[in-house]
Protein backbone atom coordinates (compact mmCIF):
# COMPACT_ATOMS: atom_id res chain seq x y z
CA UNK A 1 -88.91 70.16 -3.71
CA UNK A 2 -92.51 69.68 -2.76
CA UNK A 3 -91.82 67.86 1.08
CA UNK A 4 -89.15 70.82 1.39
CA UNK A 5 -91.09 73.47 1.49
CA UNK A 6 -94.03 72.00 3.39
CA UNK A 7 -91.12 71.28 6.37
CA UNK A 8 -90.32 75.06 6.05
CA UNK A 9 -93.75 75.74 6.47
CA UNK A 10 -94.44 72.99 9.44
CA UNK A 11 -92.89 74.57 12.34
CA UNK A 12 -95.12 77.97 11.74
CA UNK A 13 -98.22 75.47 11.65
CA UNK A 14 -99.04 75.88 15.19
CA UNK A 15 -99.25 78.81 15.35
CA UNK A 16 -102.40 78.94 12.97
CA UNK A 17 -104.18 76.65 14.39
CA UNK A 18 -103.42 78.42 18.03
CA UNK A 19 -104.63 81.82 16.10
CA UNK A 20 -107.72 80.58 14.11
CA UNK A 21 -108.41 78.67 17.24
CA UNK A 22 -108.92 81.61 19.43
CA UNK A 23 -110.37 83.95 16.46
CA UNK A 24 -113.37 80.90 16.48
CA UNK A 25 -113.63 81.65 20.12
CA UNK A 26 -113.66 85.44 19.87
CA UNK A 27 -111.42 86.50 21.49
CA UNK A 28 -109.86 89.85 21.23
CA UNK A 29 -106.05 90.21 19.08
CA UNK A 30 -104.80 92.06 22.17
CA UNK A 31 -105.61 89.20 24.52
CA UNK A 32 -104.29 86.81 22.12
CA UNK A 33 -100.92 88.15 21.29
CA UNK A 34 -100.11 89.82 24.93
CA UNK A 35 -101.56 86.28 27.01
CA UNK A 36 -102.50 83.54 25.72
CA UNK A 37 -99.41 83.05 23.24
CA UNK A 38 -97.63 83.02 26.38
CA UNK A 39 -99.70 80.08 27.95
CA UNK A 40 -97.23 76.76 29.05
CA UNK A 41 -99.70 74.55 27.09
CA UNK A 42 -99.84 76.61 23.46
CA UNK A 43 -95.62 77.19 24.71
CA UNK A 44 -95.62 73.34 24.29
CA UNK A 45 -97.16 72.48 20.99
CA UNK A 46 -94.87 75.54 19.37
CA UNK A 47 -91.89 74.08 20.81
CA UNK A 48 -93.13 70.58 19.45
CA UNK A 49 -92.90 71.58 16.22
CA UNK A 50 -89.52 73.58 16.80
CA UNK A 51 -87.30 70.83 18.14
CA UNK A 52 -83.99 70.10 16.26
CA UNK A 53 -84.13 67.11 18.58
CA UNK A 54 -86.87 65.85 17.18
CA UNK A 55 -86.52 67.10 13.76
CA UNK A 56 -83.11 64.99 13.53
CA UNK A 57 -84.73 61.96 15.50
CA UNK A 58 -87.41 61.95 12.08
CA UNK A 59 -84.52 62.26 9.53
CA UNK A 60 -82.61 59.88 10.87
CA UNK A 61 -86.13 56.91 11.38
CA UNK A 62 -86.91 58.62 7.67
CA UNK A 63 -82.60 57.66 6.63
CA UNK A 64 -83.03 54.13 8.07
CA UNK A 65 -86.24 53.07 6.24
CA UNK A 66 -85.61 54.84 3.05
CA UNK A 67 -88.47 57.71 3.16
CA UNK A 68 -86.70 60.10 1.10
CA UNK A 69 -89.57 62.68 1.19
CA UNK A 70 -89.35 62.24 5.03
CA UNK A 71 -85.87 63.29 5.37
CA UNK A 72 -86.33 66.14 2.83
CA UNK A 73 -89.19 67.04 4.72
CA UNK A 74 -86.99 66.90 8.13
CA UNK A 75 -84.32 69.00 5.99
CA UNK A 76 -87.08 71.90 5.49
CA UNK A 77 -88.12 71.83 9.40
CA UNK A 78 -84.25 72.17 10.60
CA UNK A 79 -83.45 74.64 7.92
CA UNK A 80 -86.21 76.81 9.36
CA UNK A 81 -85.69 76.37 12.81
C-alpha cells in the first residue's frame, strides 16, 4: 500500500519544492502564484512528474524486471494524474 500512496503523492512533489523554493528566496505569494508558476522551466519539471507517458514507460521497465513496488508505485502516479 505503502509505494501506492507515495506515487499519489509524487506528481504534487514539484510543486513543493517550486513553492518552498521561492518562499527561501522571499518572494512574495502574489508573484509566485500569478508568474513564476507560469515560467516554461518550473512548466517543465511539473509536467515531468505528470506524464502518463512516462509513468507507463516506469511500469512497464518496473513489469519486466520484477520491481513490484515500482509498478505499484507507477499505479499511484497514473491514478492521480
Amino acid at each position: 500500500m505503502a509505494p501506492v500512496i507515495i506515487g499519489s503523492l509524487l506528481p504534487d512533489a514539484p510543486m513543493f519544492v517550486f513553492y518552498v523554493w521561492q518562499r527561501l528566496q522571499a518572494v512574495p505569494e502574489q508573484t509566485i502564484w500569478r508568474e513564476l508558476y507560469y515560467d516554461p522551466g518550473w512548466q517543465a519539471f511539473f509536467d515531468v512528474f505528470n506524464s502518463l507517458p512516462l509513468i507507463t514507460l516506469a511500469w512497464i521497465a518496473a513489469r519486466l524486471f520484477g520491481w513490484r513496488w515500482l509498478m505499484w508505485l507507477a499505479a499511484g502516479m497514473a491514478l492521480h494524474v
